[in-house]
C-alpha atoms as a PDB file:
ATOM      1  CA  UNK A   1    -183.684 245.628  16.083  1.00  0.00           C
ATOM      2  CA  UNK A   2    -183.380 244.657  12.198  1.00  0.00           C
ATOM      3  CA  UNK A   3    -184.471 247.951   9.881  1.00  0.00           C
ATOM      4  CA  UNK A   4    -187.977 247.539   9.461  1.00  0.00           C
ATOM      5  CA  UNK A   5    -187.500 248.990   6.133  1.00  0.00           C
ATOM      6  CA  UNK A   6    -186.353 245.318   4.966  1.00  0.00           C
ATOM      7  CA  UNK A   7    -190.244 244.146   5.413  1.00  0.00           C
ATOM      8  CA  UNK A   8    -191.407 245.744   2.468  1.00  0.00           C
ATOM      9  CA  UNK A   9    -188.341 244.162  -0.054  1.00  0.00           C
ATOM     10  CA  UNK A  10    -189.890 242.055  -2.600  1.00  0.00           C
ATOM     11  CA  UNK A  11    -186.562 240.924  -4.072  1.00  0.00           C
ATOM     12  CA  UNK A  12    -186.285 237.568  -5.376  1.00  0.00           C
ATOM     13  CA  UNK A  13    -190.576 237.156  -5.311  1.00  0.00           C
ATOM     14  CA  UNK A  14    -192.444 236.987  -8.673  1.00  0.00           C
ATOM     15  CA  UNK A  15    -195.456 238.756  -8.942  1.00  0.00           C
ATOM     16  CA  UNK A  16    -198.935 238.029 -11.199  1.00  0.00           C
ATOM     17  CA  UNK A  17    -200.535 241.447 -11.276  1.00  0.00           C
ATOM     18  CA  UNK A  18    -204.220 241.074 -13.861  1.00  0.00           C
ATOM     19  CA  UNK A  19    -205.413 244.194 -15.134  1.00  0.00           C
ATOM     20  CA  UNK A  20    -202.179 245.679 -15.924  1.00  0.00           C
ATOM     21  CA  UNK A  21    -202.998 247.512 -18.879  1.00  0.00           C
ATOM     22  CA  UNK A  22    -204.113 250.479 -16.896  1.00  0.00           C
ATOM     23  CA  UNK A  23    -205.424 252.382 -14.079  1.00  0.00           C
ATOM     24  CA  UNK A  24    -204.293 250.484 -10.355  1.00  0.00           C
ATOM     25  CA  UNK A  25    -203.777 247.209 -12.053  1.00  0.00           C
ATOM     26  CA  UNK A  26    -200.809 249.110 -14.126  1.00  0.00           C
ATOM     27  CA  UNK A  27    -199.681 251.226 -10.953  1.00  0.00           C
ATOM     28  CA  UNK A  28    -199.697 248.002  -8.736  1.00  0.00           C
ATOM     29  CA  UNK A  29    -197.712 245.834 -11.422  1.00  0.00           C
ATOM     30  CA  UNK A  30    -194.923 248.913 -11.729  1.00  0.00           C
ATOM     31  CA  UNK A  31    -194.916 249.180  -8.010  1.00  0.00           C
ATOM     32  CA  UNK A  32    -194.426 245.977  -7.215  1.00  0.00           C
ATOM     33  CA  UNK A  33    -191.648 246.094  -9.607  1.00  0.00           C
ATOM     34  CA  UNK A  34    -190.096 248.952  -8.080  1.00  0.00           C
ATOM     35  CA  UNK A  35    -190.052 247.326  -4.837  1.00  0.00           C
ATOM     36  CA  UNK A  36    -187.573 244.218  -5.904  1.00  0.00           C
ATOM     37  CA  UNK A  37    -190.067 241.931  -7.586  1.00  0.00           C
ATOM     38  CA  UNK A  38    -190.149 239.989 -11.501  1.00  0.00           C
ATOM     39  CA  UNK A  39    -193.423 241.135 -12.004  1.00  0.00           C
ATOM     40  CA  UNK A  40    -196.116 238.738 -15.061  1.00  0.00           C
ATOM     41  CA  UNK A  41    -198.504 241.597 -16.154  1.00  0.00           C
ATOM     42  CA  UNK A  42    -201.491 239.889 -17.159  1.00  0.00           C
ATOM     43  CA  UNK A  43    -204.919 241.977 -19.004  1.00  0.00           C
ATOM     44  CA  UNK A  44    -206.469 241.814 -22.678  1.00  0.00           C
ATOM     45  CA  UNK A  45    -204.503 244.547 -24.642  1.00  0.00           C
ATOM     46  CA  UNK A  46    -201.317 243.352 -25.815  1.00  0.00           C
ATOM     47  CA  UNK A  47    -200.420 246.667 -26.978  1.00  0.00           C
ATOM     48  CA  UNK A  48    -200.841 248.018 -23.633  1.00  0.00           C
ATOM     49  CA  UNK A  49    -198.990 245.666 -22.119  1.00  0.00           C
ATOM     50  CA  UNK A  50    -196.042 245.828 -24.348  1.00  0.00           C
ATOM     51  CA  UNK A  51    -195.770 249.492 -23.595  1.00  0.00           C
ATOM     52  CA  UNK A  52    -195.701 248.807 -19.898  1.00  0.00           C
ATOM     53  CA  UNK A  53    -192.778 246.227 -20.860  1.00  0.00           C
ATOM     54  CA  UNK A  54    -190.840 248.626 -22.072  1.00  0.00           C
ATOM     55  CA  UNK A  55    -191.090 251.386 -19.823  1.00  0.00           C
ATOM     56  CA  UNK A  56    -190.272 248.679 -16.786  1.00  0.00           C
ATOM     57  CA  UNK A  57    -187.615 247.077 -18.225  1.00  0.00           C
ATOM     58  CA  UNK A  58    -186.673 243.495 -17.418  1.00  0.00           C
ATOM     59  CA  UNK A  59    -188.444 242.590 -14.596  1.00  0.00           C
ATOM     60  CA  UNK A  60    -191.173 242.908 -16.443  1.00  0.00           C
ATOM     61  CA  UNK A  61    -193.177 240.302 -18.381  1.00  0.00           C
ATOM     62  CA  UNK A  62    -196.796 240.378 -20.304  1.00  0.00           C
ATOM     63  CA  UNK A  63    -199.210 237.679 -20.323  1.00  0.00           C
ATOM     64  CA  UNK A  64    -202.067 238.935 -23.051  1.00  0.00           C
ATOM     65  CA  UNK A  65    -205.312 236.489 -22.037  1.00  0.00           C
ATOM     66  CA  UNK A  66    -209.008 237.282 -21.525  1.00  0.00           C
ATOM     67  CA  UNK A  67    -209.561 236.800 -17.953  1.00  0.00           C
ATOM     68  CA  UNK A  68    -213.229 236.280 -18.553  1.00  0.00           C
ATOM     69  CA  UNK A  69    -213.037 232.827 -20.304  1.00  0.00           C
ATOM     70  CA  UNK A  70    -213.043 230.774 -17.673  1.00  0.00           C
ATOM     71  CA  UNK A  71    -212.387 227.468 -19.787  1.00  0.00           C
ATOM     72  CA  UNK A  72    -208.856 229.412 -20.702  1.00  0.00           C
ATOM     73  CA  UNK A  73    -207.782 229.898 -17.329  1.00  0.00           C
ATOM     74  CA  UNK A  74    -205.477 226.481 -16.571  1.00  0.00           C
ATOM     75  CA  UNK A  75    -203.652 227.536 -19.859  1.00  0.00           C
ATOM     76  CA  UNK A  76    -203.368 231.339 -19.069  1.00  0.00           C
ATOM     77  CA  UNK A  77    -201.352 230.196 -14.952  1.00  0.00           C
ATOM     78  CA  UNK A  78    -199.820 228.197 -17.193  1.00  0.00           C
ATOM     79  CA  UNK A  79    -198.432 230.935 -19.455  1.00  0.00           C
ATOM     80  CA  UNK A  80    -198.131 233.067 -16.034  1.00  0.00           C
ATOM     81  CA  UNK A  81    -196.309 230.370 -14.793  1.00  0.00           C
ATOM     82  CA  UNK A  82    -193.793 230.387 -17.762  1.00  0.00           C
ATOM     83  CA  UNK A  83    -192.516 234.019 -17.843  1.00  0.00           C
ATOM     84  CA  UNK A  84    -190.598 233.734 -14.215  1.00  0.00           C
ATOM     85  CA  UNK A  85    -191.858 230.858 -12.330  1.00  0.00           C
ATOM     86  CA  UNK A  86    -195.043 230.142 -10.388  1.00  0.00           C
ATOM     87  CA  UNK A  87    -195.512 233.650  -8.498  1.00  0.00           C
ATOM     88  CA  UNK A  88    -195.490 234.164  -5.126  1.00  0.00           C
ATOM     89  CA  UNK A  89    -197.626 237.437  -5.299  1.00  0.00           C
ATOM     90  CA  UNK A  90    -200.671 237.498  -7.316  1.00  0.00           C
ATOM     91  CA  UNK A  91    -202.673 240.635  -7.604  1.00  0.00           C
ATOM     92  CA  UNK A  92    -206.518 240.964  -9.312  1.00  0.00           C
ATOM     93  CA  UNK A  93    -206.826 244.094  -9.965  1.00  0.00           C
ATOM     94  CA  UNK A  94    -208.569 242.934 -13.607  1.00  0.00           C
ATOM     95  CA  UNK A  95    -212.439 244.260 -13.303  1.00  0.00           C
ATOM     96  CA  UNK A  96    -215.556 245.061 -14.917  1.00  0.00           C
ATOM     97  CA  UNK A  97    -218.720 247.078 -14.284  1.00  0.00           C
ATOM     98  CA  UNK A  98    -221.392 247.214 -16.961  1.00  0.00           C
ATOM     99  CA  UNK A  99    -223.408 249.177 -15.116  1.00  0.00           C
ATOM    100  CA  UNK A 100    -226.855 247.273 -16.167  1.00  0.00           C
ATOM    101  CA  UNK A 101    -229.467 249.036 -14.091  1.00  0.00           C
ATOM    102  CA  UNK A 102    -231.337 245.882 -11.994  1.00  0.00           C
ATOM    103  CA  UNK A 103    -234.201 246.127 -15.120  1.00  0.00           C
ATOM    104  CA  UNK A 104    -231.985 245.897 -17.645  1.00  0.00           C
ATOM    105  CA  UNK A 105    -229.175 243.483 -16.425  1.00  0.00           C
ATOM    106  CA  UNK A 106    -228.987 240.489 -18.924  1.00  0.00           C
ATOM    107  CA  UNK A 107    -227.553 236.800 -18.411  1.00  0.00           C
ATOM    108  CA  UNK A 108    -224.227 237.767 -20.856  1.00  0.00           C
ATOM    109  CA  UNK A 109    -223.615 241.018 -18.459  1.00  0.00           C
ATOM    110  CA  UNK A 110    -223.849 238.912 -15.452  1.00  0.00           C
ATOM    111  CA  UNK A 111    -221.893 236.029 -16.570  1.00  0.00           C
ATOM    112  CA  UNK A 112    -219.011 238.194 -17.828  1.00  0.00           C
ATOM    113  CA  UNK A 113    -218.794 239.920 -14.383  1.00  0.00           C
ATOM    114  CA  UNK A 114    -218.783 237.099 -12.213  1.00  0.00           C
ATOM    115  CA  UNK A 115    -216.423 235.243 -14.372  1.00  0.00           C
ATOM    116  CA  UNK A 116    -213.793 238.357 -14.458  1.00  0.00           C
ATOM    117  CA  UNK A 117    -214.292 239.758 -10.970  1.00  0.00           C
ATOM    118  CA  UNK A 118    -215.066 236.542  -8.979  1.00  0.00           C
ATOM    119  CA  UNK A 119    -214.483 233.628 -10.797  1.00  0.00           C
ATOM    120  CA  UNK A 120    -210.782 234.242 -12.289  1.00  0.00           C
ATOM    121  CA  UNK A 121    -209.193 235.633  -8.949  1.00  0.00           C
ATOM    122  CA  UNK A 122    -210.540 232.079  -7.354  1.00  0.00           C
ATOM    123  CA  UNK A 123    -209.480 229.780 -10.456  1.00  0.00           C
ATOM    124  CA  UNK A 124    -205.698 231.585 -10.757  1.00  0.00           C
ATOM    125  CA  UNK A 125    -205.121 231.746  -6.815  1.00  0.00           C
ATOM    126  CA  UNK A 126    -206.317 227.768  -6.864  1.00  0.00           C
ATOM    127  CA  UNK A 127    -203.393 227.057  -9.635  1.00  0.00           C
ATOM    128  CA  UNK A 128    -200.895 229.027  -7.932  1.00  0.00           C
ATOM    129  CA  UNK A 129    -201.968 227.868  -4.556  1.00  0.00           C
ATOM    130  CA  UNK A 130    -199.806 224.395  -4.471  1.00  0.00           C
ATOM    131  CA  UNK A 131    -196.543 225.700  -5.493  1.00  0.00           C
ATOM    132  CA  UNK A 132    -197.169 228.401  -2.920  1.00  0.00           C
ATOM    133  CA  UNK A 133    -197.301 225.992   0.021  1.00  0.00           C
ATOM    134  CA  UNK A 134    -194.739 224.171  -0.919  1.00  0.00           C
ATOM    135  CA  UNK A 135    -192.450 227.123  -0.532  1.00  0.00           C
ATOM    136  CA  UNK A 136    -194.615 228.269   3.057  1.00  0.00           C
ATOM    137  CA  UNK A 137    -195.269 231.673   1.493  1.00  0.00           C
ATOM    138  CA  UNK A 138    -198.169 233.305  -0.450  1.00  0.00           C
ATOM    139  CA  UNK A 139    -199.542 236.526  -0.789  1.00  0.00           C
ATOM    140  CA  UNK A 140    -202.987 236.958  -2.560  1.00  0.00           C
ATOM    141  CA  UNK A 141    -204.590 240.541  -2.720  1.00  0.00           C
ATOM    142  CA  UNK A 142    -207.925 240.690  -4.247  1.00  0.00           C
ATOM    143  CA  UNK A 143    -209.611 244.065  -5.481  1.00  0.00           C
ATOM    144  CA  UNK A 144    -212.864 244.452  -3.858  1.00  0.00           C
ATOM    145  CA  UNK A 145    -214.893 247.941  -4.554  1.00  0.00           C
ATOM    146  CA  UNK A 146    -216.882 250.715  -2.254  1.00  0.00           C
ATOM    147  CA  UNK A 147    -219.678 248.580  -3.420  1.00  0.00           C
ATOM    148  CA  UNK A 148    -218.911 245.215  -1.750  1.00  0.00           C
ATOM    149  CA  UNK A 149    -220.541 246.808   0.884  1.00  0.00           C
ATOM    150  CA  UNK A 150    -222.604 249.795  -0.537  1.00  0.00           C
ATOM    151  CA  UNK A 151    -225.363 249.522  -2.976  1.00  0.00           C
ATOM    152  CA  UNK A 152    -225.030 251.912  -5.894  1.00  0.00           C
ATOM    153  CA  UNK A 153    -227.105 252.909  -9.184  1.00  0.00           C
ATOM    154  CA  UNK A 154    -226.320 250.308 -11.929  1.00  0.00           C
ATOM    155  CA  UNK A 155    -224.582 248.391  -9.619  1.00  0.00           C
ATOM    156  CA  UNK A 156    -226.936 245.175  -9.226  1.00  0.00           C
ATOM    157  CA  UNK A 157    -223.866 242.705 -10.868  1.00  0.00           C
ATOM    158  CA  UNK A 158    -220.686 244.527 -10.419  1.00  0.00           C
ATOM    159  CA  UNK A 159    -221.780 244.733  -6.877  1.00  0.00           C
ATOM    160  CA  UNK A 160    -222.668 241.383  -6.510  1.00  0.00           C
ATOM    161  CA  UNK A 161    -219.620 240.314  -7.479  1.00  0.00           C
ATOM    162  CA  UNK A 162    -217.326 242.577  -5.365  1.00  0.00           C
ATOM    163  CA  UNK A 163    -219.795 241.497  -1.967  1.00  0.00           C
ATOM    164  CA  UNK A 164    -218.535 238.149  -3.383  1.00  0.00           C
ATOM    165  CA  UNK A 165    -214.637 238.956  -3.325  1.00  0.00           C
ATOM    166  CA  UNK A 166    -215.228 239.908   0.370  1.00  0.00           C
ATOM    167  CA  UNK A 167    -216.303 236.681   1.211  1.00  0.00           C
ATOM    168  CA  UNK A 168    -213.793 235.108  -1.256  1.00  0.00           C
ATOM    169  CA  UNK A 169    -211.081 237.113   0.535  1.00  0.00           C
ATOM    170  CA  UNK A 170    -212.221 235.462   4.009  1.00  0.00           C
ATOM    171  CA  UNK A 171    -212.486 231.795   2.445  1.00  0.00           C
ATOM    172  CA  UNK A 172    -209.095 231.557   0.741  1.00  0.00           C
ATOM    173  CA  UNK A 173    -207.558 233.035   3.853  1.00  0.00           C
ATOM    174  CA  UNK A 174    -209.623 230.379   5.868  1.00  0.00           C
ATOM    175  CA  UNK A 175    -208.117 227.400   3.961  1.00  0.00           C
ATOM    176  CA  UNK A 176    -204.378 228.375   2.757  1.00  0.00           C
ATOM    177  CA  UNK A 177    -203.055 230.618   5.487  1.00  0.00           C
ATOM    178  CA  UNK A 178    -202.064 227.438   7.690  1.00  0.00           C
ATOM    179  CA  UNK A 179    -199.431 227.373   4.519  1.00  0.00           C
ATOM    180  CA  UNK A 180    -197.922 230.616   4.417  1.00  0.00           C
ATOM    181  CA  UNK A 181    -200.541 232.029   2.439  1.00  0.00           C
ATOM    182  CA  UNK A 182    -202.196 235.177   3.574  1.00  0.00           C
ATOM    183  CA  UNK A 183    -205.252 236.262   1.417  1.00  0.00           C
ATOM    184  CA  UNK A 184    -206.631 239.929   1.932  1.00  0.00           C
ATOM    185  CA  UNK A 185    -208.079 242.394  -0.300  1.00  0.00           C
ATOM    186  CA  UNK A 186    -207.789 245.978  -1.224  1.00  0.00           C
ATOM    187  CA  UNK A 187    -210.857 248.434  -1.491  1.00  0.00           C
ATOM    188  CA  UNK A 188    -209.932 251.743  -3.643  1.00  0.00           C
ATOM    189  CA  UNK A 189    -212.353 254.426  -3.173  1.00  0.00           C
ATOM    190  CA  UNK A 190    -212.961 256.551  -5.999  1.00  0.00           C
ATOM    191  CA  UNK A 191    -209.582 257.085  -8.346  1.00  0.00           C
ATOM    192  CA  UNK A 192    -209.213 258.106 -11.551  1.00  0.00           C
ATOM    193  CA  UNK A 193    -209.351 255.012 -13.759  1.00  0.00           C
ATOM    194  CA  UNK A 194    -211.229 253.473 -16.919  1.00  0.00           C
ATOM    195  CA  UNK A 195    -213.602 252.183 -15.074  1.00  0.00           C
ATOM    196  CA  UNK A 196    -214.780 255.003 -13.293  1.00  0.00           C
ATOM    197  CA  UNK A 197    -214.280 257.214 -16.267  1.00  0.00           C
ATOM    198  CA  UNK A 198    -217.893 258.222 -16.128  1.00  0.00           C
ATOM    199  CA  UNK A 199    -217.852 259.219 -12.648  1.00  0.00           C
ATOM    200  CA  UNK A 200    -214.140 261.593 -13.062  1.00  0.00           C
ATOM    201  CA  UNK A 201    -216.465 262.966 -16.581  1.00  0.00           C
ATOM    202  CA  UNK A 202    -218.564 264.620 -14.658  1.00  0.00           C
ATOM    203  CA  UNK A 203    -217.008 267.602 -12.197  1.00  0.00           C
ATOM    204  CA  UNK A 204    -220.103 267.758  -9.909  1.00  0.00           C
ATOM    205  CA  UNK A 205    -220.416 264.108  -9.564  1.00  0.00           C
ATOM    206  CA  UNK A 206    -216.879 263.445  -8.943  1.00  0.00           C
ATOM    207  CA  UNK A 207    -217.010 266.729  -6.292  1.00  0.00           C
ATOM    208  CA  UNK A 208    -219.868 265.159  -4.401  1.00  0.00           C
ATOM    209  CA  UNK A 209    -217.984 261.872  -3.894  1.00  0.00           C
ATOM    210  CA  UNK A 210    -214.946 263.762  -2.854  1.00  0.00           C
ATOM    211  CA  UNK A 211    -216.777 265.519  -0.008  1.00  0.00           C
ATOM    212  CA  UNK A 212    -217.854 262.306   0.766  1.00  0.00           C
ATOM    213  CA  UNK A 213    -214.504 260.807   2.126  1.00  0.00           C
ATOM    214  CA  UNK A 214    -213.650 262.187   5.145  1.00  0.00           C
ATOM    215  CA  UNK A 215    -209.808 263.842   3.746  1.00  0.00           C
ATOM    216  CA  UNK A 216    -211.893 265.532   1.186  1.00  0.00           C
ATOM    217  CA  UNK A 217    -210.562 264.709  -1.951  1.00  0.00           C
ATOM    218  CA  UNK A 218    -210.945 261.577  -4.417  1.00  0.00           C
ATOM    219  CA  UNK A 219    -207.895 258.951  -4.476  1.00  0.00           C
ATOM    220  CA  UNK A 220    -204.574 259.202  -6.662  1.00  0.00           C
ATOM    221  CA  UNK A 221    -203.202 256.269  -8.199  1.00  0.00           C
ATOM    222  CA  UNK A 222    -199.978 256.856  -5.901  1.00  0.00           C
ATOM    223  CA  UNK A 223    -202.574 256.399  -2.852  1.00  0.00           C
ATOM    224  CA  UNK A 224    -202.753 252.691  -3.786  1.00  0.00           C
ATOM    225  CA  UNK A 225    -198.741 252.197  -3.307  1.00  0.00           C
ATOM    226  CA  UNK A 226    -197.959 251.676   0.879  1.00  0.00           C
ATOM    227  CA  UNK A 227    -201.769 249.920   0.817  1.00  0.00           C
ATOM    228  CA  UNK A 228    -200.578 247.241  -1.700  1.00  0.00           C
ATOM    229  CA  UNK A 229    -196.856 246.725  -1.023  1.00  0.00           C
ATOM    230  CA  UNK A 230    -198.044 246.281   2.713  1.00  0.00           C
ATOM    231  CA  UNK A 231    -200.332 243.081   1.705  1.00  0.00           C
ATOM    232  CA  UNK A 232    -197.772 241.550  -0.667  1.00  0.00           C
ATOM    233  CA  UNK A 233    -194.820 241.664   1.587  1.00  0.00           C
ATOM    234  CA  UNK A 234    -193.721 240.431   4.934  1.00  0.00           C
ATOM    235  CA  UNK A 235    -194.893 243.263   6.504  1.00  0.00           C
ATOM    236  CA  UNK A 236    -198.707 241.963   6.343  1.00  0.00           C
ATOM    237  CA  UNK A 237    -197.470 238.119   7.711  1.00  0.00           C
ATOM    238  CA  UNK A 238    -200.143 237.847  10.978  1.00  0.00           C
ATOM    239  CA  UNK A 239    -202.614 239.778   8.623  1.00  0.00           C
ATOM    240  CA  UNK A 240    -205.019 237.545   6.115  1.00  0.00           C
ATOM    241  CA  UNK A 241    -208.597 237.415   5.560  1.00  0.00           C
ATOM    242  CA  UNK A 242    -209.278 241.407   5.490  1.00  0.00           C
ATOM    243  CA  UNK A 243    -210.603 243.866   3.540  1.00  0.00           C
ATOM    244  CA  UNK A 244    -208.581 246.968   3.985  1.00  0.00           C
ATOM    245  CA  UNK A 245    -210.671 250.094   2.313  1.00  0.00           C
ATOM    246  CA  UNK A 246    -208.420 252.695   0.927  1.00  0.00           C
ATOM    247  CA  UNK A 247    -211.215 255.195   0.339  1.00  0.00           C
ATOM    248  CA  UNK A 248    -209.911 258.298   1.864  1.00  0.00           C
ATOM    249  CA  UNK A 249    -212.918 257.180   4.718  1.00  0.00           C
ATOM    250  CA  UNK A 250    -215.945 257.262   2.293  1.00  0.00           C
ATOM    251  CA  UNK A 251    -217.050 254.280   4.054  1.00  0.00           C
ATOM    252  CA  UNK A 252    -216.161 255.273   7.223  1.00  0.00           C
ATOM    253  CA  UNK A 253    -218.851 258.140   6.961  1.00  0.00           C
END
């Protein structure tokens, strides 16, 4: 038997990770890195992105764009495109919540949330997608959310739009993994991140949805790493069109 260890080697595969700025967009871009890949860090704050640059080192590229302008998107896979090659590995981890209450949620809320969380990991998948099957091998991992299946407060759009990435997830997988491509998605539970900065401000809320998982605690960014390098490797080949929930087993309770 080969070492199985050889599964999990990215080298030689270029990698798209968007949101990696910060939070599990940033861990999964360095990660993936780590593990062998030339890795296009795509998210809004150039700054941000420069710093991650550095601190990588040169397998590292930025791509500053704003995910949410859909009209922009052929030009931004085609910037992606430029640092390394079309990637083999594209990660959207890139996300918003505006947390409009269902009485207060407004057309420019909505619109910006479906095109960031839905829209662009359809449109930049799509681009990639041809160069992908010409080479017979793909990986796509979306970011779906404890509320693609659960209904929380202020979640009316955000939540729409991660239920949406579930059934995205299932319909890429449905129509490119006869190429090579597998399509899954990743569903963090609570971890300490921008976006969930108001639930980590406040100690008793963020206790409550600890005791809520079944291991007892909420998620660190290192929880993310065997989850995602699994579903952009070989090691995930007969496995496409899932949603694999790395909650701790919040939504197992």
């Amino acid at each position: 038997m080969n070492d199985p260890r050889h599964l999990f080697d990215l080298t030689g595969r270029v990698a798209c990770v968007t949101g990696a700025s910060a939070g599990l967009g940033q861990r999964a871009a360095t990660v993936l890195a780590a593990a062998g890949a030339q890795v296009i860090g795509v998210a809004r704050r150039a700054e941000a992105l420069s710093d991650w640059v550095a601190a990588t080192g040169k397998a590292a590229k930025a791509v500053s764009a704003d995910l949410s302008q859909r009209d922009q998107l052929p030009d931004i896979a085609a910037k992606i495109t430029a640092a390394f090659g079309t990637p083999d590995i594209v990660v959207h981890a890139a996300g918003i919540n505006t947390r409009e209450t269902a009485d207060a949620v407004t057309p420019e809320g909505w619109d910006i949330t479906m095109n960031l969380n839905l829209a662009a990991p359809f449109f930049l998948s799509q681009a990639f997608a041809p160069a992908m099957k010409a080479k017979g091998w793909g990986r796509i991992v979306n970011f779906a959310s404890l509320q693609t299946t659960r209904a929380f407060p202020g979640g009316t759009t955000y939540g729409a739009s991660k239920a949406g990435i579930a059934q995205l997830t299932r319909a890429m997988a449905e129509a490119w993994s006869k190429d090579g491509i597998t399509a899954n998605a990743i569903g963090p539970g609570f971890f300490p991140t921008e976006l969930t900065g108001p639930v980590f401000a406040d100690p008793q809320r963020a206790a409550r949805n600890a005791a809520q998982t079944c291991v007892g605690r909420n998620g660190a960014l290192s929880d993310i790493d065997g989850p995602l390098l699994f579903l952009c490797s070989d090691a995930s080949a007969y496995v496409t069109g899932q949603v694999l929930m790395v909650d701790g087993g919040f939504t197992a309770k």
